[in-house]
N, C-alpha and C. Protein backbone atom coordinates (compact mmCIF):
# COMPACT_ATOMS: atom_id res chain seq x y z
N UNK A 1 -117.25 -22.16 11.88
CA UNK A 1 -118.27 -22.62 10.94
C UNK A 1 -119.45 -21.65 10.94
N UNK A 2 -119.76 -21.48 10.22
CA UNK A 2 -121.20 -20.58 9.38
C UNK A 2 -122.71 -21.48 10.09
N UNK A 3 -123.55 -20.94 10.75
CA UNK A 3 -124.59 -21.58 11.19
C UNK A 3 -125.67 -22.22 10.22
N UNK A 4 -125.93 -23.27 10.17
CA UNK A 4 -126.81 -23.84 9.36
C UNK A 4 -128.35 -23.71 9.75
N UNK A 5 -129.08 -23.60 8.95
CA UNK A 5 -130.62 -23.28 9.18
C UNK A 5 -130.98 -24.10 8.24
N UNK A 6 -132.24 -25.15 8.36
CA UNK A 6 -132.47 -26.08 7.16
C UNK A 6 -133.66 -25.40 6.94
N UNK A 7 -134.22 -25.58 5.64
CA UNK A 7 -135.33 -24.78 5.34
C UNK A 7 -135.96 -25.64 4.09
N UNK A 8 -136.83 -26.42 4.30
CA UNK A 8 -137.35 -27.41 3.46
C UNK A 8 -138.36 -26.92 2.08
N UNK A 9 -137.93 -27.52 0.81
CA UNK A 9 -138.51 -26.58 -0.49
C UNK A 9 -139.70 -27.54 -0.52
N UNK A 10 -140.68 -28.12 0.14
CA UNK A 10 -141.59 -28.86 0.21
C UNK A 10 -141.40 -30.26 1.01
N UNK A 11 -142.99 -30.97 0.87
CA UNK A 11 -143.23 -32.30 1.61
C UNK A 11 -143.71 -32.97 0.21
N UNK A 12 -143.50 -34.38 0.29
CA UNK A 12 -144.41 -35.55 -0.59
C UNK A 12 -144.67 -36.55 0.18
N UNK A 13 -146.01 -36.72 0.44
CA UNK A 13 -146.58 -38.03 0.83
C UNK A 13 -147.68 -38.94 0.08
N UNK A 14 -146.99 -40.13 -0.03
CA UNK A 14 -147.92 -41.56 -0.30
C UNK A 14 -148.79 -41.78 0.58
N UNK A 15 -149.94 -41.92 -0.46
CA UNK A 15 -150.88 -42.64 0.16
C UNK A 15 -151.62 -43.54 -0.45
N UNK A 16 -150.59 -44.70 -0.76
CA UNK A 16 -150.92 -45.70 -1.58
C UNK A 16 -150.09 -45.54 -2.89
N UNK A 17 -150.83 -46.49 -4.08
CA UNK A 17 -149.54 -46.28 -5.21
C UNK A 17 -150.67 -45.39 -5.77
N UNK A 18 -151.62 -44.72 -5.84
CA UNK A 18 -153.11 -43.93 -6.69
C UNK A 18 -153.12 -42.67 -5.97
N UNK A 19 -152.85 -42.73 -4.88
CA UNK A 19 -152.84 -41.57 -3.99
C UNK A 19 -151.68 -40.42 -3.50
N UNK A 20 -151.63 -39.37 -3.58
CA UNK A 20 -150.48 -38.93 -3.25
C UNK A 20 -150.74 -37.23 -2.55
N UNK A 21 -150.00 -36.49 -1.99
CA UNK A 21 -150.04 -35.58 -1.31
C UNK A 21 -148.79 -35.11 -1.71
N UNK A 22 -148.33 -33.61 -2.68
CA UNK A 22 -147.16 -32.66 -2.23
C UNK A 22 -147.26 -31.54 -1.91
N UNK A 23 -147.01 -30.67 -1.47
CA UNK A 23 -146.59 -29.40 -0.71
C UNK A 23 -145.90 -28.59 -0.71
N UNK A 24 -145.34 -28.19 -2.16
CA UNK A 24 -144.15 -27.59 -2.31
C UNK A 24 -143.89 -25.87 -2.69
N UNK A 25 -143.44 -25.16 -2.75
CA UNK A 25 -143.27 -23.81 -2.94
C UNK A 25 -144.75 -23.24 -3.33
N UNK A 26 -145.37 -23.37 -2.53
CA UNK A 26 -146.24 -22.75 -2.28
C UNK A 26 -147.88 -23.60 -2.97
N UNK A 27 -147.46 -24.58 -3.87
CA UNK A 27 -148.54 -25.12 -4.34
C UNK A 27 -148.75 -26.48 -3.66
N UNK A 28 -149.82 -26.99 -4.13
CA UNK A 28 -150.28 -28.67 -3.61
C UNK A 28 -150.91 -29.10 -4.67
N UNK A 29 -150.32 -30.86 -4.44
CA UNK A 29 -150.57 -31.40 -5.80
C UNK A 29 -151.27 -32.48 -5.06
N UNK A 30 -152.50 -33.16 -5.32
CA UNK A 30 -153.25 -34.73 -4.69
C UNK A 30 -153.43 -35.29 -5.89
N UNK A 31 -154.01 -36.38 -5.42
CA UNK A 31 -154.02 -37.35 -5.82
C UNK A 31 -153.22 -37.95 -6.88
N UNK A 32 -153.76 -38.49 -8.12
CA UNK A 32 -152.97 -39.65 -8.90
C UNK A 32 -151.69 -39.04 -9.44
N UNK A 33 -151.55 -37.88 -9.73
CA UNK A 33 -149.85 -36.90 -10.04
C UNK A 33 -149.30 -36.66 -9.21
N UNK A 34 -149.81 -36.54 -7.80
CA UNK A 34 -148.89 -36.14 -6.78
C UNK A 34 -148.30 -37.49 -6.54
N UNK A 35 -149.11 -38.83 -6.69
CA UNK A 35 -148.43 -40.21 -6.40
C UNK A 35 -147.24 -40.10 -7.42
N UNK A 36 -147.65 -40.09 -8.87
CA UNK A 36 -146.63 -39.95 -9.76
C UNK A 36 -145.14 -39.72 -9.49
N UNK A 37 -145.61 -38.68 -9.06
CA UNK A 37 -144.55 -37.37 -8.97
C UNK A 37 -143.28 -37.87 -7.55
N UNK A 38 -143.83 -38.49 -6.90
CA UNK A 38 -143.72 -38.82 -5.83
C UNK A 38 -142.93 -40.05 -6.30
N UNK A 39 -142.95 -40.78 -6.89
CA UNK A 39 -142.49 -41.79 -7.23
C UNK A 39 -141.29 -41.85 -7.97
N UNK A 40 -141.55 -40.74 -8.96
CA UNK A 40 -140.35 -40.42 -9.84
C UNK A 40 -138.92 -39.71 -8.89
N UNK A 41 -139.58 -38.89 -7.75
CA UNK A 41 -138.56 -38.71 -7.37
C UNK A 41 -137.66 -39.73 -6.35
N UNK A 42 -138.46 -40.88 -5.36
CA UNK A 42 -137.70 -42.09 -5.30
C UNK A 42 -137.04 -42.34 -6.15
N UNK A 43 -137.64 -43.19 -7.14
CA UNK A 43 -136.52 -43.45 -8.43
C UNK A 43 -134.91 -42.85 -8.81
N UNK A 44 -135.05 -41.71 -8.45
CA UNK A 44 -134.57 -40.39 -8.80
C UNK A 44 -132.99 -40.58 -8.13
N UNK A 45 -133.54 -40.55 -6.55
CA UNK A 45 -132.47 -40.47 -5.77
C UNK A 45 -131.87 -41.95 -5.95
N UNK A 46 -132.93 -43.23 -5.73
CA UNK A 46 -132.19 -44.64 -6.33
C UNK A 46 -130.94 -44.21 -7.40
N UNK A 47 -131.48 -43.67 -8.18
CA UNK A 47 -130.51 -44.19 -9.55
C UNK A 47 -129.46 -42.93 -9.00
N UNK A 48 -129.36 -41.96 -8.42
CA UNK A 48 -128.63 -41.01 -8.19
C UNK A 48 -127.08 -41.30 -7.03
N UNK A 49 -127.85 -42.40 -6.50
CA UNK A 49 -127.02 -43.08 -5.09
C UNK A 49 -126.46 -44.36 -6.16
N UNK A 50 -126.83 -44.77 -7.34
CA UNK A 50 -126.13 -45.69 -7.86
C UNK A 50 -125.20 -44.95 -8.63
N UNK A 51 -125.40 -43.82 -9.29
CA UNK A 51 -124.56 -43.00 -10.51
C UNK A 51 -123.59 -42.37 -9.26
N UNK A 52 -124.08 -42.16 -8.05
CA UNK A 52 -122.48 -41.80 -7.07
C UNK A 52 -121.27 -43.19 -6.73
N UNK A 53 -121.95 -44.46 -6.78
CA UNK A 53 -121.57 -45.49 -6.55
C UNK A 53 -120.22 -45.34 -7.39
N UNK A 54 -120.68 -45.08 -8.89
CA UNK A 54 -120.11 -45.56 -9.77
C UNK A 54 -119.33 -44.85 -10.50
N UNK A 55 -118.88 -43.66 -9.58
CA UNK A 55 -117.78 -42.18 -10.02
C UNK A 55 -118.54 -41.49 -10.85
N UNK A 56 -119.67 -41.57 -10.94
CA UNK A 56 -120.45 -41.07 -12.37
C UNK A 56 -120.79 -39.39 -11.29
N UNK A 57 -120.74 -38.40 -11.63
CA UNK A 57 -121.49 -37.03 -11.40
C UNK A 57 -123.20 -37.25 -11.52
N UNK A 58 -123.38 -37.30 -10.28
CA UNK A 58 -125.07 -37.45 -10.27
C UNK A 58 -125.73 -36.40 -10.53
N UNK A 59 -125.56 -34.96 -10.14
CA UNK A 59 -126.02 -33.46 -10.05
C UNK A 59 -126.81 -33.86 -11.80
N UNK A 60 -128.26 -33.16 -11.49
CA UNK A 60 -129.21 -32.89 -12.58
C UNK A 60 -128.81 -32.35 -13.36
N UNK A 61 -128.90 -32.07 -14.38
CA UNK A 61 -128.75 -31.16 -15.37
C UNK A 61 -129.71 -31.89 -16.55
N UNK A 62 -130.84 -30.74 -16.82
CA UNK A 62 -131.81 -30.93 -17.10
C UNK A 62 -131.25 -30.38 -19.04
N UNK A 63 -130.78 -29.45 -19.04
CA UNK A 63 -130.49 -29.35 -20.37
C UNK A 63 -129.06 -29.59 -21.05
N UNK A 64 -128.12 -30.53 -19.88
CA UNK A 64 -126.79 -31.07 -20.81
C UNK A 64 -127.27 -33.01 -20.87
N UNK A 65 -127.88 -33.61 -20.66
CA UNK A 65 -128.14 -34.94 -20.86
C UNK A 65 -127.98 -35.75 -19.26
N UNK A 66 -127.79 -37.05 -19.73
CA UNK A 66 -127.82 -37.86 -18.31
C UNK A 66 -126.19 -37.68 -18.05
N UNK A 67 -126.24 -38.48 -16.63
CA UNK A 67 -124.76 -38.15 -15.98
C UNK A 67 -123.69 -38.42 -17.03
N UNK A 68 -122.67 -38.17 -16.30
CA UNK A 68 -121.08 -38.19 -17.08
C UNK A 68 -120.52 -38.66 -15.88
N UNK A 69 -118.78 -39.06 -16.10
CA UNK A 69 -117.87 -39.24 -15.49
C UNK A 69 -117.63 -37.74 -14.66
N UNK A 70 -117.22 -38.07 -13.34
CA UNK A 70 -116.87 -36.91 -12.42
C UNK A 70 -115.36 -36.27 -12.64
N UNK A 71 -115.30 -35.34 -12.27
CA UNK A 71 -113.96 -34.56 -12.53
C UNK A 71 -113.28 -34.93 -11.36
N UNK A 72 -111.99 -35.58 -11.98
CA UNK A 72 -110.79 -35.54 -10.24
C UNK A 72 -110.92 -34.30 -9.27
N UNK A 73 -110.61 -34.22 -8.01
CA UNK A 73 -110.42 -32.80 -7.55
C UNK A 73 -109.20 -33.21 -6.78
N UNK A 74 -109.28 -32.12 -7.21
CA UNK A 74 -107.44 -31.51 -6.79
C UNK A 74 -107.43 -31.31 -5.36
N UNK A 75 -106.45 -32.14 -4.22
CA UNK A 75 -106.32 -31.67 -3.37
C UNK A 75 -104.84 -31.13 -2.65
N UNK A 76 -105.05 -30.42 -1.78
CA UNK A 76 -103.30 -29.76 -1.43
C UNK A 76 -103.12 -30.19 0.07
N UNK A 77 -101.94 -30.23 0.16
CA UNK A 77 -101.13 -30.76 1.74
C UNK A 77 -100.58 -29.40 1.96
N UNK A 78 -100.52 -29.12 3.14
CA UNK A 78 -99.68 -28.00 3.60
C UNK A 78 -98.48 -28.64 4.18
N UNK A 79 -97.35 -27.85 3.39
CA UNK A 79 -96.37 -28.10 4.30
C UNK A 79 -95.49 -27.61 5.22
């Protein structure tokens, strides 16, 4: 196996539902948009862990529409 190194593309923290803190590629966002922002991406992963539930392809795609049905994958047995 290939060594893994995690390397985090930012932080978001609540502080309150008005308040918010992010940290991300190099910028910082406070207060009432960073809560926003912060929120949307909860949401985000919610509905993302339900669209996996439901065979649906969760992966973003910002310019083909909302999810679709997932593609079978093909798997092989050695014999």
């Amino acid at each position: 196996m290939a060594p893994f190194a995690f390397v985090p593309n930012g932080f978001c923290v609540s502080l309150g539902r008005r308040e918010g803190v992010i940290d991300a590629y190099g910028m910082v966002l406070t207060g009432r948009l960073a809560a926003w922002i912060k929120e949307q991406v909860v949401r985000y992963t919610i509905a993302s862990m339900r669209w996996q539930a439901s065979g649906t392809d969760y992966r973003w795609r910002p310019f083909f529409g909302g999810p679709r049905k997932a593609v079978p994958q093909l798997t092989s047995t050695l014999a």
